[in-house]
Protein backbone atom coordinates (compact mmCIF):
# COMPACT_ATOMS: atom_id res chain seq x y z
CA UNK A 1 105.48 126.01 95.55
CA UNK A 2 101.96 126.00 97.68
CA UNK A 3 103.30 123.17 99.12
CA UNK A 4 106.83 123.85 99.93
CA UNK A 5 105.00 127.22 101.33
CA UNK A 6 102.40 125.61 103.70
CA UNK A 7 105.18 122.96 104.89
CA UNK A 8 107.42 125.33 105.88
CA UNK A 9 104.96 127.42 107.45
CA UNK A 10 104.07 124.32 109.51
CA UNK A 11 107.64 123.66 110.12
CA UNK A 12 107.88 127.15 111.10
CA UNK A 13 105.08 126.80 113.82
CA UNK A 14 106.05 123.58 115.24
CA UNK A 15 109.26 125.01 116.13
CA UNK A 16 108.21 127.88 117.62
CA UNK A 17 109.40 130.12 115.06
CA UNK A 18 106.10 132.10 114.21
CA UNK A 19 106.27 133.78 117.83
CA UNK A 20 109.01 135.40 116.61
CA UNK A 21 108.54 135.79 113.19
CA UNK A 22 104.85 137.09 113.84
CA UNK A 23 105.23 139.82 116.78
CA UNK A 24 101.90 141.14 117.97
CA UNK A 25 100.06 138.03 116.41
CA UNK A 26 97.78 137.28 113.44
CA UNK A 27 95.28 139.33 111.62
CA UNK A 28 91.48 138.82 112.04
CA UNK A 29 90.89 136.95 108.92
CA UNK A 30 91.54 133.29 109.95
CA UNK A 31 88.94 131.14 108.56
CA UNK A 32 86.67 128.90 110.52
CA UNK A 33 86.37 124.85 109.83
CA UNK A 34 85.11 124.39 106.19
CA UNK A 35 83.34 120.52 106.06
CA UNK A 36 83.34 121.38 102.37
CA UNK A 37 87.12 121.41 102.41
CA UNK A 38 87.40 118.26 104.26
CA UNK A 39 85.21 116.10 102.50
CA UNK A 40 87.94 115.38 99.60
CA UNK A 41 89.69 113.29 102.36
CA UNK A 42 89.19 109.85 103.45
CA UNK A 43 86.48 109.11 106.70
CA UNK A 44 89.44 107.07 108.11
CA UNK A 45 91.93 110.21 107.65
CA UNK A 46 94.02 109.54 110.88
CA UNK A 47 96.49 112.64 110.29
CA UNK A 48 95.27 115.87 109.07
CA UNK A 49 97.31 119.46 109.08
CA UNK A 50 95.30 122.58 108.26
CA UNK A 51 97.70 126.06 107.44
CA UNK A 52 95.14 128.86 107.68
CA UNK A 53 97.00 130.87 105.20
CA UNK A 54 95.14 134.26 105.65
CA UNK A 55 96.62 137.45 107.05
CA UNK A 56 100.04 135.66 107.57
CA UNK A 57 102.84 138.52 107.14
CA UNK A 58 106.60 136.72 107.63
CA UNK A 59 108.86 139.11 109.09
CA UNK A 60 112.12 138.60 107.25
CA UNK A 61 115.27 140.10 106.08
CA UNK A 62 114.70 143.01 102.97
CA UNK A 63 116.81 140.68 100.84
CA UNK A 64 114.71 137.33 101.42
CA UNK A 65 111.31 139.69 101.18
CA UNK A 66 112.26 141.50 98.26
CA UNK A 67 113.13 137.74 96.78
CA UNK A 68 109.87 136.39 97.79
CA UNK A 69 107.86 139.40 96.35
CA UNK A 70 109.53 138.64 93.26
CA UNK A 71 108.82 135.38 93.07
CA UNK A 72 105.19 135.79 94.21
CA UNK A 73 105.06 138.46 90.92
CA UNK A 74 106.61 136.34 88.60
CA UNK A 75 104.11 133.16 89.60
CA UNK A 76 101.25 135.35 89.72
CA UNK A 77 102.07 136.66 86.06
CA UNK A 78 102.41 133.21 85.21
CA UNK A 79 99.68 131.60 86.49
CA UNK A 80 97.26 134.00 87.81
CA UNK A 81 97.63 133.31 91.54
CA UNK A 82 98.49 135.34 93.77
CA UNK A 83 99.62 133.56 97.03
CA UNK A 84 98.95 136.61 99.72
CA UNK A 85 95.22 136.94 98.31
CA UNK A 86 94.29 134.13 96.81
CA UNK A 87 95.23 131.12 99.14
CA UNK A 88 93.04 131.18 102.34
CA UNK A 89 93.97 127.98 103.42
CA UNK A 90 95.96 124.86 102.67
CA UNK A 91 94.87 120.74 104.28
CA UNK A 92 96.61 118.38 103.24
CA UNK A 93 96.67 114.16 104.59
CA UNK A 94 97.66 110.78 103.36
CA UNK A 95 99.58 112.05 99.55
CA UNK A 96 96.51 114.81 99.24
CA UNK A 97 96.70 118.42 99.63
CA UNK A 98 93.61 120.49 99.01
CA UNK A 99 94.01 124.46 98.71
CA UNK A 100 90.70 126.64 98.99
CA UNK A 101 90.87 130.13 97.45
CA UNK A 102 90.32 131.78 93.63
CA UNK A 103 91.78 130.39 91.21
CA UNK A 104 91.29 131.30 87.62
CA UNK A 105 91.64 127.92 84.92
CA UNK A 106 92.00 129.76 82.27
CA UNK A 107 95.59 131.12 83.50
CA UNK A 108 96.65 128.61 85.70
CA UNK A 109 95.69 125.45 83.04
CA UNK A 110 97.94 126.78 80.33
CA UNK A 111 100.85 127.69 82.66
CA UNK A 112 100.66 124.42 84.02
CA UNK A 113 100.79 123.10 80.31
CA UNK A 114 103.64 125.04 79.68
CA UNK A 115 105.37 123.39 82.25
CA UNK A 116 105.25 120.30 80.66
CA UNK A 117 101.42 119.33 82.35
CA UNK A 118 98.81 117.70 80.32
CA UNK A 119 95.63 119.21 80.46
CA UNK A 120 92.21 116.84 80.76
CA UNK A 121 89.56 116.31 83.39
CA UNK A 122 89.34 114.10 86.16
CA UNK A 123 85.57 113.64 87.55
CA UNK A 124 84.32 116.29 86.05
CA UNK A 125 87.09 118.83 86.92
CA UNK A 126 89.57 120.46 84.70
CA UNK A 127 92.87 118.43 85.51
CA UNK A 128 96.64 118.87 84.24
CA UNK A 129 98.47 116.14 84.75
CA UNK A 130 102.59 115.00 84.30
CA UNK A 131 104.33 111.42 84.68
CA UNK A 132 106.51 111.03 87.76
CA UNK A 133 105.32 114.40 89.25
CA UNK A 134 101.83 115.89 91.42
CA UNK A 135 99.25 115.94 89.42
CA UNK A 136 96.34 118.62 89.89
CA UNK A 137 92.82 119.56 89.85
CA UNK A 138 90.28 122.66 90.30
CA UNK A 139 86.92 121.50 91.94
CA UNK A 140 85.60 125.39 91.92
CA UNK A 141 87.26 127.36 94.88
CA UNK A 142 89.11 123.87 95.74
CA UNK A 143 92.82 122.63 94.59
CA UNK A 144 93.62 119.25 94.97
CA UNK A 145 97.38 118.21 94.45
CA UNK A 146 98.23 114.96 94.71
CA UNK A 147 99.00 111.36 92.32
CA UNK A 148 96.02 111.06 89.56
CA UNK A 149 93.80 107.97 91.24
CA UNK A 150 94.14 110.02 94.62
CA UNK A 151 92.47 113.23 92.75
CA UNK A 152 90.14 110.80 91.39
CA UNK A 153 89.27 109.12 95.06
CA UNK A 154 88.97 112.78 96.66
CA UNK A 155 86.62 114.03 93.69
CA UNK A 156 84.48 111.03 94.35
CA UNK A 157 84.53 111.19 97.75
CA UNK A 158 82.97 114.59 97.69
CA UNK A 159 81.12 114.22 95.12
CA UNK A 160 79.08 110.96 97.12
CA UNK A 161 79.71 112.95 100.60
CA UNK A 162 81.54 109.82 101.58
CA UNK A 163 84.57 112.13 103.19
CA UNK A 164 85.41 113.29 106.41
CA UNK A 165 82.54 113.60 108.34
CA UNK A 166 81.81 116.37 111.09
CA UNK A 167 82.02 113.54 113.71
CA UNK A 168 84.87 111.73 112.65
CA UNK A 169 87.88 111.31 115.52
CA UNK A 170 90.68 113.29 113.79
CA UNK A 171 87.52 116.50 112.64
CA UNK A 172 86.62 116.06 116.66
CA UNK A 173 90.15 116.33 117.59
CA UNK A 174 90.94 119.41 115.88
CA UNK A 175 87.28 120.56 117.17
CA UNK A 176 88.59 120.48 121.05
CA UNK A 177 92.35 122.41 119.85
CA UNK A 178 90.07 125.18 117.97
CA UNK A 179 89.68 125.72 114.41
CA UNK A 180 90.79 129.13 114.21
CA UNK A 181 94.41 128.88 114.64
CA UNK A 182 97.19 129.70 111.90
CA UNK A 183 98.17 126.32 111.68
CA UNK A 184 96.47 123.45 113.22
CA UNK A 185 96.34 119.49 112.90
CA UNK A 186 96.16 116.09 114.54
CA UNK A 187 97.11 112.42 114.80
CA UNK A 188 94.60 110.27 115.87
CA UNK A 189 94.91 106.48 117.11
């Protein structure tokens, strides 16, 4: 649902849509660049997109918002997340998506179970993974989505500080657009 969320959010953005969905712009809260959060992701990552997911208030109709509420209750009661406070932002690149925020195991691990998940570890992480399906894993304030041996490869990669690097083209691109931006990403060649 993260997903789905930041995608159309991007979607939203490149069409020009948030102008007029967010009238009078965004709140203050927009996070700066977090190296921390990029380091899951290859040094050749070519393509990056980066939803800053803070402070982001969707004007839509009562129906849709009183929908969306609901669904936002019923996912936090589920899991224990709730999107408006506990997502701050959302990168995602080459079949990985990493979300930084709070997220509590100990809820989300058995509602993922319950949905058919299997729970384990993967580098040292608590892990819940499903055949045919994205797999996922909590690295503290980090969660990665993505196919198993990617987790594994973005866990590693941070763990040996062999990710993106502060110097790397596509981190240098994004440097010269700004950081602080709702939603913000790059294609390098």
């Amino acid at each position: 649902f993260v997903a789905l969320l930041a995608v159309g959010a991007a979607a939203a953005h490149h069409f020009g849509y948030l102008d007029r969905l967010l009238p009078g712009g965004l709140g203050a809260r927009l996070i700066p660049k977090d190296m921390k959060l990029l380091a899951y992701f290859g040094p050749d990552t070519r393509e990056l997109l980066v939803l800053q997911a803070t402070e982001v208030e969707l004007r839509l109709p009562e129906e849709t918002r009183r929908k969306l509420e609901q669904d936002w209750r019923e996912l936090q009661q589920k899991s224990g997340v709730d999107l408006r406070e506990d997502v701050d932002a959302f990168v995602a690149a080459d079949g990985l998506a990493v979300i930084r925020g709070r997220f509590d195991w100990t809820k989300l691990g058995p509602w993922l179970q319950s949905e058919g998940y299997t729970l384990t570890q993967l580098g040292g992480v608590p892990a819940a993974v499903k055949p045919r399906t994205v797999d996922v894993a909590l690295d503290g304030k980090y969660l990665l989505l993505g196919q198993r041996a990617e987790l594994e490869r973005a866990l590693e990669r941070k763990r040996q500080d062999k990710g993106l690097a502060d110097g790397s083209p596509i981190v240098r691109a994004i440097d010269e657009i700004g950081w602080k931006h709702t939603v913000v990403g790059g294609v390098v060649s």
